[in-house]
C-alpha atoms as a PDB file:
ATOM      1  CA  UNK A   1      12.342  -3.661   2.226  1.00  0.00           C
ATOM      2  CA  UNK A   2      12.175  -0.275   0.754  1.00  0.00           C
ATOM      3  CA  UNK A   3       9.113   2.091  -0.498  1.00  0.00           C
ATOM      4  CA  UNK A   4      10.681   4.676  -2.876  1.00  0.00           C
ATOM      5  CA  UNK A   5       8.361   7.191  -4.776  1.00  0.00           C
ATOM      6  CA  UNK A   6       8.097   7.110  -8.219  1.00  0.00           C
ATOM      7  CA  UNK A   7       7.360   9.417 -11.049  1.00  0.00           C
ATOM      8  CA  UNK A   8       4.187   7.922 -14.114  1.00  0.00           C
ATOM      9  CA  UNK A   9       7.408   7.186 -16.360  1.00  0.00           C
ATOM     10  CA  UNK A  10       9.160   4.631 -13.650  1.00  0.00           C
ATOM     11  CA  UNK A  11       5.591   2.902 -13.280  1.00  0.00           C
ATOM     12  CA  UNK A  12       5.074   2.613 -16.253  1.00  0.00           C
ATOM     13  CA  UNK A  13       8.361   0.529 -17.011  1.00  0.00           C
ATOM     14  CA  UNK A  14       7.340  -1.283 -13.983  1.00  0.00           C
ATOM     15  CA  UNK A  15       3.699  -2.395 -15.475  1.00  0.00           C
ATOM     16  CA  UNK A  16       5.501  -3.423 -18.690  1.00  0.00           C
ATOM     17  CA  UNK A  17       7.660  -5.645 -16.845  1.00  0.00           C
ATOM     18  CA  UNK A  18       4.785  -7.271 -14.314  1.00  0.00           C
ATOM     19  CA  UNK A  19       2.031  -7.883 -16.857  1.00  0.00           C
ATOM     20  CA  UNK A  20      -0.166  -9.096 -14.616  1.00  0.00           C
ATOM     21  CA  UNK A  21      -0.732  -5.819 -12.529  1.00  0.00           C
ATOM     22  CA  UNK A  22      -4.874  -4.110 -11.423  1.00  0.00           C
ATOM     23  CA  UNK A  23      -5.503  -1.919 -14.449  1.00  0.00           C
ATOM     24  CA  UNK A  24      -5.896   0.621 -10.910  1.00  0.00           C
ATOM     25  CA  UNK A  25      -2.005   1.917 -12.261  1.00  0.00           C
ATOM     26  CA  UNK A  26      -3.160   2.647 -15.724  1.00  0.00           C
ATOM     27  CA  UNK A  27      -5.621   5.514 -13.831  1.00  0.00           C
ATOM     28  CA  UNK A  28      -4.235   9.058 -15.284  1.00  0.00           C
ATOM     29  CA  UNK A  29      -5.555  10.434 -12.422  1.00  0.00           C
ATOM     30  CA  UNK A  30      -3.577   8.194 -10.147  1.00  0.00           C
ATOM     31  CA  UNK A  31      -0.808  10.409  -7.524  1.00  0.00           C
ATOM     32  CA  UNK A  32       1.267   9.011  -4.770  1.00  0.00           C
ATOM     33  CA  UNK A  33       3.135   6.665  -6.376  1.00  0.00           C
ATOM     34  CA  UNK A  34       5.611   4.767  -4.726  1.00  0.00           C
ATOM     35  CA  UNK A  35       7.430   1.367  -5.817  1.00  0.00           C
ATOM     36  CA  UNK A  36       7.710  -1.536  -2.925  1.00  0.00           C
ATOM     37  CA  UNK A  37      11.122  -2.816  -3.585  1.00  0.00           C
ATOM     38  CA  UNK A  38      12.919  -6.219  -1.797  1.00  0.00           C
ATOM     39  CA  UNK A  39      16.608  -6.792  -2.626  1.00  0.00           C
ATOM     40  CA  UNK A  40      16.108  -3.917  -4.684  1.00  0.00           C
ATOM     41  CA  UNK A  41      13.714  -5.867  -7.001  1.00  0.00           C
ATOM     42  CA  UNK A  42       9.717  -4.694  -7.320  1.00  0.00           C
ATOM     43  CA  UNK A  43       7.685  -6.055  -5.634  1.00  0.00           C
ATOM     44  CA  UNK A  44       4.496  -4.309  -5.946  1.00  0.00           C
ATOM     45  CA  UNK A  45       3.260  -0.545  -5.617  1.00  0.00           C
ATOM     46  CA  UNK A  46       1.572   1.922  -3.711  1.00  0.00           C
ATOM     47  CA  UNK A  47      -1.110   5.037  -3.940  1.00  0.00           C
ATOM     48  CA  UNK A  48      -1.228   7.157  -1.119  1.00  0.00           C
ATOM     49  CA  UNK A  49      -1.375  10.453   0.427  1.00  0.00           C
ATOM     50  CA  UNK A  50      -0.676  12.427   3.740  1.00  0.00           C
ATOM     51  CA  UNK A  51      -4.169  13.400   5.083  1.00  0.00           C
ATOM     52  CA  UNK A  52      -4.292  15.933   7.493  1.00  0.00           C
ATOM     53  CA  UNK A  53      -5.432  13.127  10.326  1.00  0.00           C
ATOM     54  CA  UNK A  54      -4.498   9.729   8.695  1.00  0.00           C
ATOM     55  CA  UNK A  55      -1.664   8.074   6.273  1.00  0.00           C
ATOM     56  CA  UNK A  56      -4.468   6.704   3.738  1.00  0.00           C
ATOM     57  CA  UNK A  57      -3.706   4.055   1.152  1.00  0.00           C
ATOM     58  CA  UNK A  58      -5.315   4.225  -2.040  1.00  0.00           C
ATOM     59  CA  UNK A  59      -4.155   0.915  -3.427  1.00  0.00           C
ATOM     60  CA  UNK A  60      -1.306  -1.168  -2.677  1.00  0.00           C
ATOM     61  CA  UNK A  61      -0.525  -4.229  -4.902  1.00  0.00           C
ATOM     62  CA  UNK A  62       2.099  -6.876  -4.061  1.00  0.00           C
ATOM     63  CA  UNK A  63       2.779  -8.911  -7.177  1.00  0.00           C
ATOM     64  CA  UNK A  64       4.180 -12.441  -5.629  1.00  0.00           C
ATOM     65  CA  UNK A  65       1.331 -13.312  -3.358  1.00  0.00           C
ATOM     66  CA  UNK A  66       1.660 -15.334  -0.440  1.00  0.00           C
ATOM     67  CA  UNK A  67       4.697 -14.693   0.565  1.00  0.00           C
ATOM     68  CA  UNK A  68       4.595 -12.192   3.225  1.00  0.00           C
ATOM     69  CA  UNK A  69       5.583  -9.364   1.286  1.00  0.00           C
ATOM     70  CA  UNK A  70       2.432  -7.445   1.745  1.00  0.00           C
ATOM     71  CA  UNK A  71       2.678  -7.671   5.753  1.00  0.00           C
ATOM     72  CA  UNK A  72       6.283  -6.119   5.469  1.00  0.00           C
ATOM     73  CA  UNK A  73       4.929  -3.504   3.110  1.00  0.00           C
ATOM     74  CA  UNK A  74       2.347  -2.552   5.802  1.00  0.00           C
ATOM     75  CA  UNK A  75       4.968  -2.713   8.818  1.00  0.00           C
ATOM     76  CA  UNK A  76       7.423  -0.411   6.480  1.00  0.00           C
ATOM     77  CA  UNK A  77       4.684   1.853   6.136  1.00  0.00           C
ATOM     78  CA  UNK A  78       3.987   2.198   9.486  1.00  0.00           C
ATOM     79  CA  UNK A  79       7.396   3.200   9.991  1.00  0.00           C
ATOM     80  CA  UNK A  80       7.376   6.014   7.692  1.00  0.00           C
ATOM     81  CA  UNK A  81       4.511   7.808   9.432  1.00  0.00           C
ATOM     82  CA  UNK A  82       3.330   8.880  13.023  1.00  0.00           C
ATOM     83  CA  UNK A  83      -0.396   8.558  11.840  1.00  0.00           C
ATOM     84  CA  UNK A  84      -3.090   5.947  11.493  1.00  0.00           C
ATOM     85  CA  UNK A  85      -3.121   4.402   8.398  1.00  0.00           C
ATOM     86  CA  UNK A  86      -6.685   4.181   6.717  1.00  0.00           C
ATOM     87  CA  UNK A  87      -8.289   2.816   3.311  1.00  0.00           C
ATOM     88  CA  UNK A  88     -11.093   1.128   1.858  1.00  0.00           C
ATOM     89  CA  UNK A  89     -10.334  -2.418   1.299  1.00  0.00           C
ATOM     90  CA  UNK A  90     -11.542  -4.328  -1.367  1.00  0.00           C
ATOM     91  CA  UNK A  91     -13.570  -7.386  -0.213  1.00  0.00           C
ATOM     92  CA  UNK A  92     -11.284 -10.154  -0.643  1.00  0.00           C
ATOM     93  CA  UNK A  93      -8.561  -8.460   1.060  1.00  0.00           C
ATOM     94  CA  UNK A  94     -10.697  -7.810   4.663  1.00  0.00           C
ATOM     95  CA  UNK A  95      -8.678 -10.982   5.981  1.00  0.00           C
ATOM     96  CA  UNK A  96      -5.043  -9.729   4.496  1.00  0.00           C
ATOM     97  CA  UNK A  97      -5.750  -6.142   6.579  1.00  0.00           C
ATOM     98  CA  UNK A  98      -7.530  -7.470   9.664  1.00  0.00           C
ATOM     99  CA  UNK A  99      -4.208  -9.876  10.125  1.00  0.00           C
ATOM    100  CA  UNK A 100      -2.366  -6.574   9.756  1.00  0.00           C
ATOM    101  CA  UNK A 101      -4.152  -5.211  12.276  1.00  0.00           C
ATOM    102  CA  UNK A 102      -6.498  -2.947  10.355  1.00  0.00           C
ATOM    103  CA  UNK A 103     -10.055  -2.666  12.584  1.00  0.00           C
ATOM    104  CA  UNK A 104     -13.187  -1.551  10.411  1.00  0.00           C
ATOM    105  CA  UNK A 105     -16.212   0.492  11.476  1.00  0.00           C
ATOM    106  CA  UNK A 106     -19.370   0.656  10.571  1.00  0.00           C
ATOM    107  CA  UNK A 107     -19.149   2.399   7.422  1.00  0.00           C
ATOM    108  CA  UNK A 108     -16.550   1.048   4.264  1.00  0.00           C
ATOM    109  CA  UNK A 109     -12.673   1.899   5.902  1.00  0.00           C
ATOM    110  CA  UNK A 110     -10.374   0.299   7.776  1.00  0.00           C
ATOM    111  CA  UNK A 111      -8.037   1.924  10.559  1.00  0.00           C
ATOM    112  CA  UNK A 112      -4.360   0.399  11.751  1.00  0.00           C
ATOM    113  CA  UNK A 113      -4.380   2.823  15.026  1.00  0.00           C
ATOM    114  CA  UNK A 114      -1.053   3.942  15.558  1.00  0.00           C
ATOM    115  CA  UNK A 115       0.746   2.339  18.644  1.00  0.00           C
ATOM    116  CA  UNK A 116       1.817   4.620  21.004  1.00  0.00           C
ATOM    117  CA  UNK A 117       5.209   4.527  22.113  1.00  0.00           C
ATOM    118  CA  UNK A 118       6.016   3.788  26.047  1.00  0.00           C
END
């Protein structure tokens, strides 16, 4: 699996050719765009951005459901950064991120606490 950023040209070829995509990528505003690609095919996408104390996901989208895709996204993810990763689910994904290990306090984020290396 691969996470490759993007420029608003190369997503927008990619929404063309997954119709069914959140209308989230048609945001003007969006940044930190980054394609999830398996066997060099896309699979979904990602918004985020480096905070100064957290890797924090703005939206990720994995277009095939089901089929473990979004769990390698997340473990790819953790690869590429020595933070925590944070975000503010939306409510039908709590399960998806608490089986990724995401732990939510009391207000509307999640954390996936960086493990510490022996």
């Amino acid at each position: 699996m691969k996470i490759q950023k993007i420029s608003k040209q190369q997503l927008k070829k990619i929404i063309k050719e997954n119709k069914n995509t959140s209308r989230y990528w048609k945001n003007k505003e969006i940044s930190g765009l980054y394609v999830i690609k398996e066997d060099n095919k896309p699979i979904g996408l990602l918004s985020s951005r480096n905070k100064k104390d957290s890797y924090f996901i703005n939206m990720i989208e994995i277009f095939d459901k089901n089929k473990g895709y979004g769990q390698k996204a997340i473990e790819e993810i953790k690869k590429m950064t020595p933070k925590d990763i944070k975000g503010i689910p939306v409510t039908e994904a709590e399960p998806f991120w608490l089986k990724v290990g995401a732990q939510f306090d009391k207000s509307i984020y999640f954390t996936i606490k960086k493990q510490k290396e022996n």
